[in-house]
C-alpha atoms as a PDB file:
ATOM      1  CA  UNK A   1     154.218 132.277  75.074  1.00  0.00           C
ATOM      2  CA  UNK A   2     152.265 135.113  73.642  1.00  0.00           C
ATOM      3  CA  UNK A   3     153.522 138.192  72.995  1.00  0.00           C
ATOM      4  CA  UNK A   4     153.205 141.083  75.069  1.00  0.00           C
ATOM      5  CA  UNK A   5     149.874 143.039  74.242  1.00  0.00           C
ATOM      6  CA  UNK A   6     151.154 146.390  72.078  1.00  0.00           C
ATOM      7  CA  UNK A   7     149.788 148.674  69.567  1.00  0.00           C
ATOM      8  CA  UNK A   8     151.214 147.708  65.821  1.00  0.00           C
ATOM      9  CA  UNK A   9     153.977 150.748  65.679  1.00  0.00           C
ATOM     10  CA  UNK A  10     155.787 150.434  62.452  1.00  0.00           C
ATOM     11  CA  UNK A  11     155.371 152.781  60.006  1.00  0.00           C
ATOM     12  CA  UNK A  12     153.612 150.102  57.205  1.00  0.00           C
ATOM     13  CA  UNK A  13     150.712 149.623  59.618  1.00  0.00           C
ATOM     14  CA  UNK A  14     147.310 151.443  59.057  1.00  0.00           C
ATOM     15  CA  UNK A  15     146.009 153.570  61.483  1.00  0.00           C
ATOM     16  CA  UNK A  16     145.948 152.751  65.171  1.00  0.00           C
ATOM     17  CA  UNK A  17     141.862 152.551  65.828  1.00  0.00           C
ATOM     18  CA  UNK A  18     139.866 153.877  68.584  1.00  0.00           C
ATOM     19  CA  UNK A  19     141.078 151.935  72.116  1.00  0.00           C
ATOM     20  CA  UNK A  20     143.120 149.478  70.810  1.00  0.00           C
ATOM     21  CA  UNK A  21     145.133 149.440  74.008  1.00  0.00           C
ATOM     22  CA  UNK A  22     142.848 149.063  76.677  1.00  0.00           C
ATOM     23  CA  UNK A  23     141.134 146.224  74.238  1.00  0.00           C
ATOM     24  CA  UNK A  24     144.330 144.268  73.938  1.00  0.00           C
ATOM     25  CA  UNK A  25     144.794 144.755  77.808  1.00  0.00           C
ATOM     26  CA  UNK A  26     141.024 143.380  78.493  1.00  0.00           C
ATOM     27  CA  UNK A  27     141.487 140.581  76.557  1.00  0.00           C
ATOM     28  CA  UNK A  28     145.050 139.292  77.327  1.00  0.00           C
ATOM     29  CA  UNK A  29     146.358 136.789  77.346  1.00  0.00           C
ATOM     30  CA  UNK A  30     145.915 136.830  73.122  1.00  0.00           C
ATOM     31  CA  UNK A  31     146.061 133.566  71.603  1.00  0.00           C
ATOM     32  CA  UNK A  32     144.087 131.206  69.272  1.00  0.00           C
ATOM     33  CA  UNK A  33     142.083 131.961  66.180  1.00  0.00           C
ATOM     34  CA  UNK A  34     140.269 135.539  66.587  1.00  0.00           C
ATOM     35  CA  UNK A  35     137.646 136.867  64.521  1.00  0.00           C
ATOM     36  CA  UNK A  36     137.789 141.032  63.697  1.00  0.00           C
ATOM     37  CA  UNK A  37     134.486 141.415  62.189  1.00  0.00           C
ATOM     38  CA  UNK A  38     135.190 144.444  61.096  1.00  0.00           C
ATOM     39  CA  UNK A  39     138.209 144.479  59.131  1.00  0.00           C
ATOM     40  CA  UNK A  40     138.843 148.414  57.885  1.00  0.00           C
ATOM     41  CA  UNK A  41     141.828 149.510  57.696  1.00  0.00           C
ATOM     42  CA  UNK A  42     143.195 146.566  59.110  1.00  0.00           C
ATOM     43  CA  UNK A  43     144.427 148.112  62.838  1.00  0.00           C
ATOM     44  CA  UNK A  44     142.745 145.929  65.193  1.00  0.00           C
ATOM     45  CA  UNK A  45     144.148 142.335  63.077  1.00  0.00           C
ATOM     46  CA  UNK A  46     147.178 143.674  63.558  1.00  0.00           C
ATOM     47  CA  UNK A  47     147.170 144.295  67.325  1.00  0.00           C
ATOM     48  CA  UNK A  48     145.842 141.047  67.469  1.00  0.00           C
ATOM     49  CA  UNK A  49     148.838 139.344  65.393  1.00  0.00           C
ATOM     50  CA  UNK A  50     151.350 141.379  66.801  1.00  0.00           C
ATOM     51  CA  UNK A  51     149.402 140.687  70.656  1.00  0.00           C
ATOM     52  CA  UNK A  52     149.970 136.722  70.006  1.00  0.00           C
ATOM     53  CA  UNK A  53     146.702 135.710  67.901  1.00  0.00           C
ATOM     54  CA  UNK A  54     147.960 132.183  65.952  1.00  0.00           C
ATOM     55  CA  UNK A  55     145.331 133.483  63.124  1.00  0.00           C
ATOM     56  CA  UNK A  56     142.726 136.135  62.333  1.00  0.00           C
ATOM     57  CA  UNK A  57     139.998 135.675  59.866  1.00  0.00           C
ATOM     58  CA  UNK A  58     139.160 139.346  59.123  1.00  0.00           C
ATOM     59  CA  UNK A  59     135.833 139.916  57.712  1.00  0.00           C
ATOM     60  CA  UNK A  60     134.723 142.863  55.605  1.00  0.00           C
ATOM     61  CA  UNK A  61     131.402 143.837  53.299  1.00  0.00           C
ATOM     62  CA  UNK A  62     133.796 146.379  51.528  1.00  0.00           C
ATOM     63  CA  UNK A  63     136.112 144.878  48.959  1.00  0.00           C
ATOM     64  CA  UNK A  64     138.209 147.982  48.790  1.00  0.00           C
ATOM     65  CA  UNK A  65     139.332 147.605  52.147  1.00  0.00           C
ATOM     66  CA  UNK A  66     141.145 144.273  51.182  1.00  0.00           C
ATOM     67  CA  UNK A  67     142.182 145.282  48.487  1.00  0.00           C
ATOM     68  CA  UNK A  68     144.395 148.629  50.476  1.00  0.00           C
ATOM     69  CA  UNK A  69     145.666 146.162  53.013  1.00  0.00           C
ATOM     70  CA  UNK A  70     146.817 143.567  50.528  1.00  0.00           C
ATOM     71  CA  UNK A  71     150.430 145.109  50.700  1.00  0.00           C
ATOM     72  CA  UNK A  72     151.391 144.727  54.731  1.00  0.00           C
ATOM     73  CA  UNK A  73     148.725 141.531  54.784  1.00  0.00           C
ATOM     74  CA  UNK A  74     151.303 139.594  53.158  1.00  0.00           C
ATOM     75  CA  UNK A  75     153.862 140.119  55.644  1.00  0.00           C
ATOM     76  CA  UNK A  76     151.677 137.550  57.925  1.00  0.00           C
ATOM     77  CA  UNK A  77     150.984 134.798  55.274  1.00  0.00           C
ATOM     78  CA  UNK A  78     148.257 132.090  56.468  1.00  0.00           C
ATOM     79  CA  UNK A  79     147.927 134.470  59.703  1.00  0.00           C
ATOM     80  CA  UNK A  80     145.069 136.149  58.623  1.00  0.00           C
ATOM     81  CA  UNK A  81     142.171 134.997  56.031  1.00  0.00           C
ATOM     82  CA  UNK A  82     140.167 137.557  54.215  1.00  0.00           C
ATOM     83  CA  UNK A  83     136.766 136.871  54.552  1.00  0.00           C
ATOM     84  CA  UNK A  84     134.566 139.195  52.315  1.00  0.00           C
ATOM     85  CA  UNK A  85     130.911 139.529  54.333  1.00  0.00           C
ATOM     86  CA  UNK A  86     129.094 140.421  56.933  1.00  0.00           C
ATOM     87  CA  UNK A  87     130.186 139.727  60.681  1.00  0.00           C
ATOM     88  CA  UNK A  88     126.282 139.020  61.022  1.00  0.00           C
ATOM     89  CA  UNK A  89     127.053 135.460  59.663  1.00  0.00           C
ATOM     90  CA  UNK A  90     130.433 134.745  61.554  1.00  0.00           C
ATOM     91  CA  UNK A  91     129.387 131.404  62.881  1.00  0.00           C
ATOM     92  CA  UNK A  92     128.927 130.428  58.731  1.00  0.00           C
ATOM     93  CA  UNK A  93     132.887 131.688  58.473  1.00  0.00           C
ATOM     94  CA  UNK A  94     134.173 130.170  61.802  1.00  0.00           C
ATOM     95  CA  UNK A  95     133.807 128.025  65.292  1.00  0.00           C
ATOM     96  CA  UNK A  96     135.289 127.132  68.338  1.00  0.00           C
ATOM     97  CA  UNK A  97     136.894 131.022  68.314  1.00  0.00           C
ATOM     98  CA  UNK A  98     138.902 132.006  70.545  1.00  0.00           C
ATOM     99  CA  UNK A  99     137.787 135.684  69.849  1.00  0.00           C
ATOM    100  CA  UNK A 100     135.509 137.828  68.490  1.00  0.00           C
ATOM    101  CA  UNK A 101     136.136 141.844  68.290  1.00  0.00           C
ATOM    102  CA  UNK A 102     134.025 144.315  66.468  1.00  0.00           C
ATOM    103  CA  UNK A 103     134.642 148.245  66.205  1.00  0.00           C
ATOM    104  CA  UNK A 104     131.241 149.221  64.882  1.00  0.00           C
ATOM    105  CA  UNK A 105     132.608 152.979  63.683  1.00  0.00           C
ATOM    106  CA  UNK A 106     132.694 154.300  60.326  1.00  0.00           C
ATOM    107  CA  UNK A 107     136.538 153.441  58.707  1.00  0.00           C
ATOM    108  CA  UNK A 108     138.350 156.598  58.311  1.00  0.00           C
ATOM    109  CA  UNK A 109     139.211 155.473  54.317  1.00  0.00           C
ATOM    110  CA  UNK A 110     135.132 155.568  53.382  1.00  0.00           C
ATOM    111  CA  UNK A 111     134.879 158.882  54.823  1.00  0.00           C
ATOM    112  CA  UNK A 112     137.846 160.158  53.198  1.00  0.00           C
ATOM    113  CA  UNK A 113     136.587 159.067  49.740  1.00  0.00           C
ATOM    114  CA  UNK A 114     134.006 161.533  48.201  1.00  0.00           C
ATOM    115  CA  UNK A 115     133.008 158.849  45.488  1.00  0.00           C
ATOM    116  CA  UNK A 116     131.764 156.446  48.569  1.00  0.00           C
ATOM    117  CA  UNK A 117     129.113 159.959  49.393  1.00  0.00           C
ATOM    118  CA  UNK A 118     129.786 159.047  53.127  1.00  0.00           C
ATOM    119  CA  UNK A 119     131.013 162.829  54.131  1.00  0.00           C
ATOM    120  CA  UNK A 120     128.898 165.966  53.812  1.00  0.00           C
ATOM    121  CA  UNK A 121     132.385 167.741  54.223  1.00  0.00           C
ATOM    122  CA  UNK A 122     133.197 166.575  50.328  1.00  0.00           C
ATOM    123  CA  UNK A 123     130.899 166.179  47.203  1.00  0.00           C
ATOM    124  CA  UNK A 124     130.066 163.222  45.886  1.00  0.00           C
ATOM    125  CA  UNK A 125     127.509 160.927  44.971  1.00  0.00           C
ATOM    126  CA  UNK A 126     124.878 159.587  47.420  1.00  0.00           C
ATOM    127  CA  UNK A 127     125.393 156.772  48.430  1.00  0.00           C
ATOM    128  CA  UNK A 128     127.164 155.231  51.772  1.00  0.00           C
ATOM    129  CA  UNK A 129     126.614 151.719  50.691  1.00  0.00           C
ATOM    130  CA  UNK A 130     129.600 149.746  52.791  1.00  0.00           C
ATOM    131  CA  UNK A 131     129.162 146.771  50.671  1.00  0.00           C
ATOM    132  CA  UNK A 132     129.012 148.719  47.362  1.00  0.00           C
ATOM    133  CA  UNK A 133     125.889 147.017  46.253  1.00  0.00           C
ATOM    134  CA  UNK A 134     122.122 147.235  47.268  1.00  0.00           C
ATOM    135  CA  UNK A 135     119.550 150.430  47.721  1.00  0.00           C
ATOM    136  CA  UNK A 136     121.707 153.616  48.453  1.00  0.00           C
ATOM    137  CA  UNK A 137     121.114 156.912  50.413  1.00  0.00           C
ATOM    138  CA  UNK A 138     119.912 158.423  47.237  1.00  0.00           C
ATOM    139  CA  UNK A 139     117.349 155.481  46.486  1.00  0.00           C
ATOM    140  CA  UNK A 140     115.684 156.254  50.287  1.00  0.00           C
ATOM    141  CA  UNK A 141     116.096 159.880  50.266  1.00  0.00           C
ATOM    142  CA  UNK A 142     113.960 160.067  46.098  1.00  0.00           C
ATOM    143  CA  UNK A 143     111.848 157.432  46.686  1.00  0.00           C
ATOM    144  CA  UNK A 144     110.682 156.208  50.081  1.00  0.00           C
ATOM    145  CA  UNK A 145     107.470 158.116  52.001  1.00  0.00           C
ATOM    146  CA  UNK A 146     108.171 161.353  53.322  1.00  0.00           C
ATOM    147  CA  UNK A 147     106.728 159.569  57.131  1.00  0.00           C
ATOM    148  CA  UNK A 148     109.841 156.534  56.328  1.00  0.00           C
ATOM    149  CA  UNK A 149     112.410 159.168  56.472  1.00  0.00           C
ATOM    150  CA  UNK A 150     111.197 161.202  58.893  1.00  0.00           C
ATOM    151  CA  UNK A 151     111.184 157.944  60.966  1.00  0.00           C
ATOM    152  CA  UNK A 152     114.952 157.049  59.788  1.00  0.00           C
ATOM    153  CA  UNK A 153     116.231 160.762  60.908  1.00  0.00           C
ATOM    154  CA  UNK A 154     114.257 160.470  64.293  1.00  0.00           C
ATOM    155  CA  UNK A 155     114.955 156.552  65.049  1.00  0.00           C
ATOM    156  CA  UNK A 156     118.171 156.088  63.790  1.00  0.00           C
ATOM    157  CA  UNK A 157     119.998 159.640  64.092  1.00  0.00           C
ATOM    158  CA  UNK A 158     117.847 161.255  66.840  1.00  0.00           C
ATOM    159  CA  UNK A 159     116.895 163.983  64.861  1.00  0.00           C
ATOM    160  CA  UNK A 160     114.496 165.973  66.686  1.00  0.00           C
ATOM    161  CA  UNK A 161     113.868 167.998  63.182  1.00  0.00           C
ATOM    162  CA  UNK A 162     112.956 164.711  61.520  1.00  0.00           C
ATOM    163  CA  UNK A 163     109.614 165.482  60.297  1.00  0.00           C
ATOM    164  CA  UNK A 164     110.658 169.211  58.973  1.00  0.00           C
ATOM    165  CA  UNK A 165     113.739 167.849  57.000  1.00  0.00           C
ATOM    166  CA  UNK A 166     111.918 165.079  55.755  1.00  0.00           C
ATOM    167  CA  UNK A 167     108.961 167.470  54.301  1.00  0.00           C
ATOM    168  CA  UNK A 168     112.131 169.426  52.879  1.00  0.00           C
ATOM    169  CA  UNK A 169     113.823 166.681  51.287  1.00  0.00           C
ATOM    170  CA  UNK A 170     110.294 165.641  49.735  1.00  0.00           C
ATOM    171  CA  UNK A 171     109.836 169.428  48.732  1.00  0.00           C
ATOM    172  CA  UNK A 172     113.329 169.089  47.144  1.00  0.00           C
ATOM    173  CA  UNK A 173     112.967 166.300  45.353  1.00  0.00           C
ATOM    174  CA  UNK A 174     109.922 167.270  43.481  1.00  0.00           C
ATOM    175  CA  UNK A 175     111.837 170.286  41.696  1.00  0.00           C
ATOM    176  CA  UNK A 176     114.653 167.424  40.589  1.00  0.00           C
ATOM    177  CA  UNK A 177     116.618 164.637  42.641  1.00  0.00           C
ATOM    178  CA  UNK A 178     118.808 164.833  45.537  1.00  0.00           C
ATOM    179  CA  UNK A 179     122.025 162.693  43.846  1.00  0.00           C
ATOM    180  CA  UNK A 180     124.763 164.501  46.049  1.00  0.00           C
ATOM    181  CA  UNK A 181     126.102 164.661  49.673  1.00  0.00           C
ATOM    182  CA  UNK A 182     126.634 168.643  49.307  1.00  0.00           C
ATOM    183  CA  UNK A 183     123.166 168.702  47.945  1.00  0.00           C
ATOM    184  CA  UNK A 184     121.420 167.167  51.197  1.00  0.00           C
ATOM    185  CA  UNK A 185     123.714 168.346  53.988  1.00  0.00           C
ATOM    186  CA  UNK A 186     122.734 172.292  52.283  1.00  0.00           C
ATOM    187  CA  UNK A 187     119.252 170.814  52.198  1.00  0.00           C
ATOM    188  CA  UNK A 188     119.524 169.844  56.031  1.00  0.00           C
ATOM    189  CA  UNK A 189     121.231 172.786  56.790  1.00  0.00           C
ATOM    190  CA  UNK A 190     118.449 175.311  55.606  1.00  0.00           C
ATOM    191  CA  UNK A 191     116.336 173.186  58.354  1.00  0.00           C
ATOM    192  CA  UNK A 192     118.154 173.792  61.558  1.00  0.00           C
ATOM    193  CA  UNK A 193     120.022 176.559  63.426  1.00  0.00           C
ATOM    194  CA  UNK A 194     123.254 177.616  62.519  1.00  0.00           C
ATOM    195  CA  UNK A 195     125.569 175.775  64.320  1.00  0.00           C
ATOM    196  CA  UNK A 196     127.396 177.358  67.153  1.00  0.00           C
ATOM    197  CA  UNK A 197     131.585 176.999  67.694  1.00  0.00           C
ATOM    198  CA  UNK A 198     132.485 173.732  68.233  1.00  0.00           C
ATOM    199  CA  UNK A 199     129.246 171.934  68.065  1.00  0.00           C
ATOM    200  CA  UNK A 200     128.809 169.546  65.484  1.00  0.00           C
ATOM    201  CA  UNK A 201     127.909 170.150  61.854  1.00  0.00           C
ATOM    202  CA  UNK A 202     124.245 170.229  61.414  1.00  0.00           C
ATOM    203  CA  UNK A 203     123.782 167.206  58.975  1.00  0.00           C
ATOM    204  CA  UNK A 204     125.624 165.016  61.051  1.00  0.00           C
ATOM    205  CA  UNK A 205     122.816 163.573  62.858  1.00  0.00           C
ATOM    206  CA  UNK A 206     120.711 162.810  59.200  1.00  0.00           C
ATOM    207  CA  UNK A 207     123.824 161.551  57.321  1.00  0.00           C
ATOM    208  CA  UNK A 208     124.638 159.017  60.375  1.00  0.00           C
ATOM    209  CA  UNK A 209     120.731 158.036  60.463  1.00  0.00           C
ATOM    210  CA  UNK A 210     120.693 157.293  56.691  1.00  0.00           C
ATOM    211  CA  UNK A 211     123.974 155.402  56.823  1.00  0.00           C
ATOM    212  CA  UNK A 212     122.796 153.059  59.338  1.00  0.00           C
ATOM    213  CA  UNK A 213     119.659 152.525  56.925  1.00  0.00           C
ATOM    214  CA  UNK A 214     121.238 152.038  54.070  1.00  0.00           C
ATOM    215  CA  UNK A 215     123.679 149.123  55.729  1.00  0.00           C
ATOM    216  CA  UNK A 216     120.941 148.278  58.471  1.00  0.00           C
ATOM    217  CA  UNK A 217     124.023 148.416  60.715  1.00  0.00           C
ATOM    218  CA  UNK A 218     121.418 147.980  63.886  1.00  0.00           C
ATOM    219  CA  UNK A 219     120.303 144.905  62.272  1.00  0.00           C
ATOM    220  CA  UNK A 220     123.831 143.510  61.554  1.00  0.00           C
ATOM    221  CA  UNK A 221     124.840 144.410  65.187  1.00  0.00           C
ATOM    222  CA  UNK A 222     121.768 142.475  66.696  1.00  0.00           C
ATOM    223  CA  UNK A 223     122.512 139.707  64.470  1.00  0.00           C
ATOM    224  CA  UNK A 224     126.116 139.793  64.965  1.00  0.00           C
ATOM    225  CA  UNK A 225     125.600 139.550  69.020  1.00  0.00           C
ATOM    226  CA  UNK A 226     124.329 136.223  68.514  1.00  0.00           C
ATOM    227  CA  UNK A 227     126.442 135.265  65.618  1.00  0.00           C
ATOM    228  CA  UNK A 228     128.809 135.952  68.369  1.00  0.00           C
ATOM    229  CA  UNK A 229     127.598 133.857  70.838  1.00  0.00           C
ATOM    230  CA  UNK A 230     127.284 130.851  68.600  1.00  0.00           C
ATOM    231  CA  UNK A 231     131.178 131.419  67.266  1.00  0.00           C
ATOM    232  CA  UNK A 232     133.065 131.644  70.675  1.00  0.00           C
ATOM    233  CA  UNK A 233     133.980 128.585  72.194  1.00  0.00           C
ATOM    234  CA  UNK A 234     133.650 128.453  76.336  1.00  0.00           C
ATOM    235  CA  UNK A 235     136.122 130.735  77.708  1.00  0.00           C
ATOM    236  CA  UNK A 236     136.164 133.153  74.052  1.00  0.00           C
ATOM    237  CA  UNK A 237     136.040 136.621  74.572  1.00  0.00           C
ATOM    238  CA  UNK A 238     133.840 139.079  72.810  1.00  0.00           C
ATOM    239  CA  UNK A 239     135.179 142.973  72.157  1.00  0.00           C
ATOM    240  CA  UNK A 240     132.898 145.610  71.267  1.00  0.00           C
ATOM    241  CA  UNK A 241     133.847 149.004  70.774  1.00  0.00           C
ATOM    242  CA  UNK A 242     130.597 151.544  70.012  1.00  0.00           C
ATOM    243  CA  UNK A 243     130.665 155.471  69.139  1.00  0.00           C
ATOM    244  CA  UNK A 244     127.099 155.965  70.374  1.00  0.00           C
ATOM    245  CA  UNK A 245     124.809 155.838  73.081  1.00  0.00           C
ATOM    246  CA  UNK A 246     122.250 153.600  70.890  1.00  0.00           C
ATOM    247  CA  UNK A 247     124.994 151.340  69.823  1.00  0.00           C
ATOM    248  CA  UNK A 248     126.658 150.880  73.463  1.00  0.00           C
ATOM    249  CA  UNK A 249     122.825 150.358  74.754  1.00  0.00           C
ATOM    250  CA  UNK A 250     121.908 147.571  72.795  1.00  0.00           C
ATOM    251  CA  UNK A 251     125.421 145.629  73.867  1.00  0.00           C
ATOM    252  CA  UNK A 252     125.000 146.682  77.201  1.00  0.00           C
ATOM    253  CA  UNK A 253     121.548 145.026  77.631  1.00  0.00           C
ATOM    254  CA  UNK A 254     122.414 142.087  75.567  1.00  0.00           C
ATOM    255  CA  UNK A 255     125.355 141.557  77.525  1.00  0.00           C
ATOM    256  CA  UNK A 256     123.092 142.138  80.344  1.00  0.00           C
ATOM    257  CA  UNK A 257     120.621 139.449  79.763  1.00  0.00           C
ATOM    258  CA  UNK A 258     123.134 137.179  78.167  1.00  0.00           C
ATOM    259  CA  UNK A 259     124.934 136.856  81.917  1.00  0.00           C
ATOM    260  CA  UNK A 260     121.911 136.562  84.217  1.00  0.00           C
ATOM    261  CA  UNK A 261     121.803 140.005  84.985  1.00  0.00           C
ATOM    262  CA  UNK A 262     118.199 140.523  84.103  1.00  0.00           C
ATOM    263  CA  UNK A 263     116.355 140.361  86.635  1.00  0.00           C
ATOM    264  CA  UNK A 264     112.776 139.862  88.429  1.00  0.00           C
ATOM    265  CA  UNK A 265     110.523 142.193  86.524  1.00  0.00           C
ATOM    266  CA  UNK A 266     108.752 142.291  90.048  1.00  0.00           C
ATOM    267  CA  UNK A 267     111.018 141.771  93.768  1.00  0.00           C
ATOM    268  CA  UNK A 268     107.963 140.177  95.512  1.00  0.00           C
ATOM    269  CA  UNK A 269     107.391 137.654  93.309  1.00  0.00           C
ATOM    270  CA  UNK A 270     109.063 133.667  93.450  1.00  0.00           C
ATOM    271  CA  UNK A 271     112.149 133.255  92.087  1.00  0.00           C
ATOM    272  CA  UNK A 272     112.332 131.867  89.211  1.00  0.00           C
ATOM    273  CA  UNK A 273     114.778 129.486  87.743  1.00  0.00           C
ATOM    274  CA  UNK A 274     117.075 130.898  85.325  1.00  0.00           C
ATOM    275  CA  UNK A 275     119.437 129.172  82.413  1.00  0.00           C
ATOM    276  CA  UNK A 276     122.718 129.208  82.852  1.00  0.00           C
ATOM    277  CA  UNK A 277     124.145 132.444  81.201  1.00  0.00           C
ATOM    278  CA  UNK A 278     126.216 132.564  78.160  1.00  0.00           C
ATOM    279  CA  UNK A 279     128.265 135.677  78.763  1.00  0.00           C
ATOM    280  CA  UNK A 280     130.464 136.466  82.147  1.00  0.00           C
ATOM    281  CA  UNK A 281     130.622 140.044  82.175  1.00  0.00           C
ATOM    282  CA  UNK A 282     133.512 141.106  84.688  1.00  0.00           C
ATOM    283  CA  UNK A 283     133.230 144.616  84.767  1.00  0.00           C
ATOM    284  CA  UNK A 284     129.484 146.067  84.345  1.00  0.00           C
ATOM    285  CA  UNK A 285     130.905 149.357  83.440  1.00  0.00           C
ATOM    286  CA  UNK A 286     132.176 150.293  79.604  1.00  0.00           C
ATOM    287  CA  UNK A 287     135.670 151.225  79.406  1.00  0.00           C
ATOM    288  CA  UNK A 288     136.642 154.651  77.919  1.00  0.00           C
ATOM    289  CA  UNK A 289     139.637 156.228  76.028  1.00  0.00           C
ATOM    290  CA  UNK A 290     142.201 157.798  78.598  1.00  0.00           C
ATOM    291  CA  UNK A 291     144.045 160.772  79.124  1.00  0.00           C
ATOM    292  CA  UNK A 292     146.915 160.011  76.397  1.00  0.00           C
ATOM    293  CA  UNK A 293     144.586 158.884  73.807  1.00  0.00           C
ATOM    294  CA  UNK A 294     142.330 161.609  74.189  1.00  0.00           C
ATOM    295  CA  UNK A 295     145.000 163.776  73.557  1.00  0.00           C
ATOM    296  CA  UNK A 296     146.096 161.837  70.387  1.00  0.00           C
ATOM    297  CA  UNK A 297     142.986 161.315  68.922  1.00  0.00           C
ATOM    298  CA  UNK A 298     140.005 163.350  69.897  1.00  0.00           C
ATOM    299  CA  UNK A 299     137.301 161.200  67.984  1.00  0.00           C
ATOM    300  CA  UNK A 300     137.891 158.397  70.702  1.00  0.00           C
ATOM    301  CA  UNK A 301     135.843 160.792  73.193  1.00  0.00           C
ATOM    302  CA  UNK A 302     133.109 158.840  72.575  1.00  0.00           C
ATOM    303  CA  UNK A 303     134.203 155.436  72.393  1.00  0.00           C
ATOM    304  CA  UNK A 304     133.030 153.020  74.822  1.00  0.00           C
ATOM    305  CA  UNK A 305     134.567 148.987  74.967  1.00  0.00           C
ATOM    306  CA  UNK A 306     132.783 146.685  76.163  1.00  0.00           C
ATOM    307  CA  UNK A 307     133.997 143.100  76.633  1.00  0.00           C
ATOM    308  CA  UNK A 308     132.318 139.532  77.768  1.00  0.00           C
ATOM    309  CA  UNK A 309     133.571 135.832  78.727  1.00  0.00           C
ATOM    310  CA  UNK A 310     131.663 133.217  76.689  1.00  0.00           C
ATOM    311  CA  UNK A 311     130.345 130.163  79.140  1.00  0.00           C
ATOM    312  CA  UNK A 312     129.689 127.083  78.098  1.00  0.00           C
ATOM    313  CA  UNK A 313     126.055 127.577  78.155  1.00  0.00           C
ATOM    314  CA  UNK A 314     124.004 126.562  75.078  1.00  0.00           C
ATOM    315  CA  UNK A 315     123.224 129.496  73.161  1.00  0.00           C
ATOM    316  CA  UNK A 316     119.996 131.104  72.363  1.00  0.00           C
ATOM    317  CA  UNK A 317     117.785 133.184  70.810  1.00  0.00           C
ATOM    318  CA  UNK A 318     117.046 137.190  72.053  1.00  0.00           C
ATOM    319  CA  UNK A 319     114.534 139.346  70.879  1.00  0.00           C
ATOM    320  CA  UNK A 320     115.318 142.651  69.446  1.00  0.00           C
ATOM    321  CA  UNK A 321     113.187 144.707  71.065  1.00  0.00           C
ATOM    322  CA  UNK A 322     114.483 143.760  74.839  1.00  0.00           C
ATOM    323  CA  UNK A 323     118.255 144.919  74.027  1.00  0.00           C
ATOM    324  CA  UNK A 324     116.798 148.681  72.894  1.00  0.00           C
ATOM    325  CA  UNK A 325     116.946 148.070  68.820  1.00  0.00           C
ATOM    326  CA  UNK A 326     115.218 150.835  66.769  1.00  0.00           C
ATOM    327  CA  UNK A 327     113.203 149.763  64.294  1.00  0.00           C
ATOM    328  CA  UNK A 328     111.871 151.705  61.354  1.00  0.00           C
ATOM    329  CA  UNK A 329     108.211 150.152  59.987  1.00  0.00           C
ATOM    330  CA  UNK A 330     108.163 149.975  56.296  1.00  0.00           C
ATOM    331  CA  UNK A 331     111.786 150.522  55.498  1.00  0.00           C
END
């Protein structure tokens, strides 16, 4: 019999992540082989393991985030399989899984490292690559088109002073490259109103746009979805916890179309016969942090979960544009 669903508590364990209870409660009872295709700092394995998983292959692009959970990791043996890669290609890693979760915020330990240039609270280099290889925020921000990054800021952080920080950042880089995190977010800064009490700091919105270029994390997550559906075996449950609104969008309307809930685009016409959908989606609405976890860790304000029941429908193709994906041409 599995175990009864609880947040890891000793003191060894990493940090408890974003709705961890209400996810372990959604997808009770835990058993099987799960997939957490996005490993961090290692929270969500461990809720699984401790919830009643058999196994959990945790994937990862980062290699330091293995290597900072090797220590407790060892406590569970064959339990859980370190996967370096992208959840994007799960179905290559695993089938027939009894679970899939992904947490699709930033890990807490790239932040708090200034030589990963994540943070515009700390100096370091530029460059926010997860994977630690590939093009970096520096690379886009000295040498693609001043119209590409406006279109990064405005798509992928909705910026609505995309176009004036991208002519500054072009300016800028004339006089001598932008190589630093303090360097940009000062940069930013100069374009936009002081920011009042309690609002957010002013290069958040640019920092989060150019992370999601540099790791195409939009891409990945459209991928992913259908990595997803091709993983699960009929009756597997899918997790997703977002941090915002473009994120929980495109699950919502894949989840949407993936369990018939689509619709006639017009009421008077025939109906028409639909396949058989490949999610069951029991409760429509995203589930939020509550009171108590609010009060223990404000960053969950924002959190939504969403979670589906695979079918045993064949699974298919969708296209990007119907589940809301921004796109930036030329990047």
């Amino acid at each position: 019999m599995a175990a009864a669903a609880r947040p890891p508590s000793d003191e060894t364990a990493p940090h408890t992540p974003v709705l961890l209870r209400p996810l372990l409660a959604a997808v009770a009872p835990v058993h099987g082989v799960w997939l957490d295709g996005t490993f961090g700092a290692g929270g969500y394995t461990r809720g699984l393991l401790e919830a009643g998983a058999d196994r959990v292959i945790a994937v990862d692009r980062d290699p330091l985030a293995f290597e900072m959970a090797a220590e407790w990791a060892a406590e569970y043996g064959d339990r859980i399989v370190m996967q370096r890669g992208v959840f994007s290609k799960m179905d290559s890693y695993a089938s027939d899984l009894d679970g899939v979760v992904l947490d699709l915020g930033v890990s807490s330990m790239q932040l708090d490292l200034a030589e990963r240039g994540f943070s515009f609270m700390r100096d370091g280099p530029l460059d926010m690559r997860m994977s630690q290889d590939g093009p970096s925020a520096a690379d886009i921000v000295n040498g693609a088109e001043e119209e590409i990054i406006a279109s990064i800021l405005f798509q992928y952080g909705e910026e609505r002073a995309s176009r004036r920080i991208a002519k500054s950042i072009v300016r800028a880089r004339e006089e001598a490259p932008i190589t630093t995190t303090l360097q940009l977010a000062r940069l930013v800064e100069g374009c936009l109103p002081r920011s009042k009490p309690g609002q957010s700091h002013p290069a958040t919105r640019s920092f989060q746009a150019l992370r999601i270029a540099v790791n195409d994390e939009y891409g990945e997550l459209f991928r992913g979805l259908m990595a997803a559906e091709r993983a699960l075996k009929p009756g597997g449950k899918l997790a997703v916890v977002t941090f915002h609104s473009v994120e929980d969008r495109m699950v919502k309307r894949f989840l949407t179309a993936r369990s018939g809930g689509g619709g006639n685009a017009n009421r008077f016409a025939p109906e028409t016969q639909r396949a058989a959908p490949q999610f069951l989606v029991e409760k429509r609405k995203a589930i939020g942090p509550d009171a108590e976890e609010l009060a223990e860790n404000p960053r969950s304000r924002s959190a939504k979960l969403r979670v589906a029941i695979r079918t045993d429908a064949p699974s298919g193709e969708v296209d990007a544009k119907s589940i809301g994906m921004p796109m930036v041409k030329g990047l």
